[in-house]
C-alpha atoms as a PDB file:
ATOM      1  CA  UNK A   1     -13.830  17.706  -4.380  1.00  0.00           C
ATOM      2  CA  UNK A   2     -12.628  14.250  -5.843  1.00  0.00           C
ATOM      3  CA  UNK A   3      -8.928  13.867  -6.278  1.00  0.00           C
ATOM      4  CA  UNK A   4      -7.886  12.477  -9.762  1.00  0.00           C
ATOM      5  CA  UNK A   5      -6.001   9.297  -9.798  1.00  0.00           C
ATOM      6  CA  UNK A   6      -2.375   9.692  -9.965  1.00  0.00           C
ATOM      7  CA  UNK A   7      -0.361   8.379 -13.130  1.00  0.00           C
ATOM      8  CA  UNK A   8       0.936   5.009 -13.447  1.00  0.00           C
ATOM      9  CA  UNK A   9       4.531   4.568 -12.406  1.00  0.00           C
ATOM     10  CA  UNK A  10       6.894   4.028 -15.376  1.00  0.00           C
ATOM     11  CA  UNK A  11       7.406   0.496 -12.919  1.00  0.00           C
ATOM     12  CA  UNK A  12       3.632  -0.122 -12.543  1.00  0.00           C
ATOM     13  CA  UNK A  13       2.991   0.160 -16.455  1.00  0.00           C
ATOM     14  CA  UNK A  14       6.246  -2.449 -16.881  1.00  0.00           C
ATOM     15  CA  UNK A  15       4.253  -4.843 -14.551  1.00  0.00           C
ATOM     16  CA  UNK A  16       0.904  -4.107 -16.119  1.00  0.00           C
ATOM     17  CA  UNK A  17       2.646  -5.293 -19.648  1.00  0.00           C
ATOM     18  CA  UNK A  18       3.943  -7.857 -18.282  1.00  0.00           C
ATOM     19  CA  UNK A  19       0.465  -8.794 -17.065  1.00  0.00           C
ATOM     20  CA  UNK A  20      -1.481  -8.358 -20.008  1.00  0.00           C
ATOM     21  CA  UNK A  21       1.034  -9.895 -22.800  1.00  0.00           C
ATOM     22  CA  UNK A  22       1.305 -13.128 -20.348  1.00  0.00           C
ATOM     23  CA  UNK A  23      -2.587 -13.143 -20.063  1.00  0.00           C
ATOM     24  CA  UNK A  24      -2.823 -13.025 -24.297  1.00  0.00           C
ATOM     25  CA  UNK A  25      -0.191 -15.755 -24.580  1.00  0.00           C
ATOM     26  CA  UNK A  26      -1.115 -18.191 -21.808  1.00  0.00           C
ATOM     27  CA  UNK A  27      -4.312 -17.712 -20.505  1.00  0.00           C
ATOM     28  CA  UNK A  28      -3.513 -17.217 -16.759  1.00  0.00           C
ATOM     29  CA  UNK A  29      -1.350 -14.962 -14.759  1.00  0.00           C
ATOM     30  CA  UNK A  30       2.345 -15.010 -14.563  1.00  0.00           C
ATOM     31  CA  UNK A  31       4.200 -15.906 -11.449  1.00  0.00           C
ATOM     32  CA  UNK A  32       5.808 -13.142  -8.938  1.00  0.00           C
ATOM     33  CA  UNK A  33       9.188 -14.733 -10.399  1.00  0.00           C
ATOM     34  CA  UNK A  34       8.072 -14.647 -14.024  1.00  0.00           C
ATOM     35  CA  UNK A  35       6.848 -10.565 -13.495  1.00  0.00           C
ATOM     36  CA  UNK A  36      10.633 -10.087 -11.780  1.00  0.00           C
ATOM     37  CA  UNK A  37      12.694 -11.117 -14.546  1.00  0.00           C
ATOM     38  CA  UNK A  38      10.865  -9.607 -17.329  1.00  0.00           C
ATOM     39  CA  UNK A  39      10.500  -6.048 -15.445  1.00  0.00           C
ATOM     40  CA  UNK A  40      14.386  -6.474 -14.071  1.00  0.00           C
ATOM     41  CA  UNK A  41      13.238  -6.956 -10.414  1.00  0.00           C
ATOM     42  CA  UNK A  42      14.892  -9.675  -8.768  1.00  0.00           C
ATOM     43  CA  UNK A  43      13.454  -9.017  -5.017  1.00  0.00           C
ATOM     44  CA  UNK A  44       9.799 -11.111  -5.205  1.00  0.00           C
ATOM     45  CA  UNK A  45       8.824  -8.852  -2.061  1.00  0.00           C
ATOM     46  CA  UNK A  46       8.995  -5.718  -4.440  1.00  0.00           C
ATOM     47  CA  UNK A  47       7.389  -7.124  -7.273  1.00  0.00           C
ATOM     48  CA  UNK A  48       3.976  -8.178  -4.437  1.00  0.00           C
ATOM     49  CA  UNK A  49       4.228  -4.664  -3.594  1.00  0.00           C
ATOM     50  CA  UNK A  50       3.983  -3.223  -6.994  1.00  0.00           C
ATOM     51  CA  UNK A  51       1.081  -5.874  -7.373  1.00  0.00           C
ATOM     52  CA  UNK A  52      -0.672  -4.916  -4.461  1.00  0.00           C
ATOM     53  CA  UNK A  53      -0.374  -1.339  -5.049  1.00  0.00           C
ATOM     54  CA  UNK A  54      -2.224  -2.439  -7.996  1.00  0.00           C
ATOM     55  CA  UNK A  55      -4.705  -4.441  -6.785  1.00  0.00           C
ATOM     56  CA  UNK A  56      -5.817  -1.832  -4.614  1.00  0.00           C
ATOM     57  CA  UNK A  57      -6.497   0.627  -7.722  1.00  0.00           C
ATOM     58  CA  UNK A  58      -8.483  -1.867  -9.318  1.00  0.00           C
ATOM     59  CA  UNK A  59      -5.988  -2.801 -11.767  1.00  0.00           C
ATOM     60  CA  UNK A  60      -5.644  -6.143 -11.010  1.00  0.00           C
ATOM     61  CA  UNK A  61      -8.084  -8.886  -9.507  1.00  0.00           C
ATOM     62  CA  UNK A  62      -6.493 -11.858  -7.811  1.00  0.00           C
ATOM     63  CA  UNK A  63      -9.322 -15.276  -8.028  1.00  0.00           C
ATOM     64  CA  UNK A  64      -7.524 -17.292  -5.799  1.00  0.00           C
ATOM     65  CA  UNK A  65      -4.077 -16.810  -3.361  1.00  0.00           C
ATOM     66  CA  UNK A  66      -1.742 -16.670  -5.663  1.00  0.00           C
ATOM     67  CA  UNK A  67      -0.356 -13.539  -8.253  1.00  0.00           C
ATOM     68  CA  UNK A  68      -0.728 -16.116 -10.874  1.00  0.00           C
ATOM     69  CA  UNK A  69      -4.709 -16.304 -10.493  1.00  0.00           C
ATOM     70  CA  UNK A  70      -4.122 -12.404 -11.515  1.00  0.00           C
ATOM     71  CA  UNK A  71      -6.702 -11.102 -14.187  1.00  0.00           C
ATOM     72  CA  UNK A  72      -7.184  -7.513 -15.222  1.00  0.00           C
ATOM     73  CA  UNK A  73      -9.604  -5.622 -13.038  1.00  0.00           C
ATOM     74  CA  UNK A  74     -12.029  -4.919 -16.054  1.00  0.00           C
ATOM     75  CA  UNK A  75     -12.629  -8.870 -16.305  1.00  0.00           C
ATOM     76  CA  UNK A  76     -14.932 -10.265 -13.623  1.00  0.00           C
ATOM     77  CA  UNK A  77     -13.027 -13.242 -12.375  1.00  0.00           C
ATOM     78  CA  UNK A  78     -14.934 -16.487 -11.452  1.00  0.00           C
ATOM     79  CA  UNK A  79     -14.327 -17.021  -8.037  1.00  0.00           C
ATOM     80  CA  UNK A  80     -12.778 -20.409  -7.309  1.00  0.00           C
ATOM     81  CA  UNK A  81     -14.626 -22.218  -4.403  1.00  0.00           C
ATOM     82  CA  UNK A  82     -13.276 -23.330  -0.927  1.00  0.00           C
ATOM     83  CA  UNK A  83     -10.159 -21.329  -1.342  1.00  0.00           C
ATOM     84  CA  UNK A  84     -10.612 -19.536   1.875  1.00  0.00           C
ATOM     85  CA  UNK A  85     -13.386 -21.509   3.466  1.00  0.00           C
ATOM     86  CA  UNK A  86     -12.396 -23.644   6.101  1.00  0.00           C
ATOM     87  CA  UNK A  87     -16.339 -24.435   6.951  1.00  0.00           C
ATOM     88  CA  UNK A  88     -18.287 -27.586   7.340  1.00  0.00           C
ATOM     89  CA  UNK A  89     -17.046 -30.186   4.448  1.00  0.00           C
ATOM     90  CA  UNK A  90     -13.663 -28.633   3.819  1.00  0.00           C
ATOM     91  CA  UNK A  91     -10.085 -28.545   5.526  1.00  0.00           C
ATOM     92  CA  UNK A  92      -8.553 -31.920   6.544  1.00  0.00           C
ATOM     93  CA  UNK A  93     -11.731 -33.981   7.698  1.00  0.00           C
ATOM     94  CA  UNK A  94     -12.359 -33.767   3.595  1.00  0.00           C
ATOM     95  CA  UNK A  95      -9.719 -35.299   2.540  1.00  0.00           C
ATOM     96  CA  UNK A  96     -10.127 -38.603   4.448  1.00  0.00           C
ATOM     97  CA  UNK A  97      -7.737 -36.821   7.666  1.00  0.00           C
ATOM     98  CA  UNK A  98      -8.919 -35.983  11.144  1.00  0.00           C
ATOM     99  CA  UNK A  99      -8.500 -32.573  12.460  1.00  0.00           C
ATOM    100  CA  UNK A 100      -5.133 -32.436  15.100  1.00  0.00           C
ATOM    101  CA  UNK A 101      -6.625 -31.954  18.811  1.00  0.00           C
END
């Protein structure tokens, strides 16, 4: 037996306004500060966890490290490259530097 989704909190759907307004006006995500002061949370640890709660429904999509690479989870993002690939050709020796031994 499949378990229905729960609701939205009345905190989530805040966020996910914020999220989708700042998406329409700007074209990329807003910042964990930038959520925070329009949702009237001034901790940036509990406006992560409200994002990760929902990233892991699928609300959200993150296409790079930061919140503010955010899209909605309906919208395939385009994955930006080497932003977690530290293989041959990236890292420091790219960049003209040579790796610390």
């Amino acid at each position: 037996m499949k378990r229905e989704p729960r609701p939205l909190t009345q905190r989530q759907e805040a966020v996910m306004a914020v999220i989708r307004s700042w998406l329409a006006e700007h074209g990329h995500g807003p910042t964990v500060r930038e959520i925070g002061a329009r949702v009237g949370l001034s901790s940036t640890s509990s406006v992560a966890h409200q994002l990760g709660r929902l990233e892991a429904r699928g609300l959200i999509v993150r296409t790079g490290r930061d919140w503010s690479t955010c899209v909605l989870g309906e919208e395939k993002p385009e994955r930006r490259q080497g932003l977690r690939s530290r293989g041959p050709g990236g890292g420091a020796e790219r960049h003209g530097r040579r790796p610390s031994t």
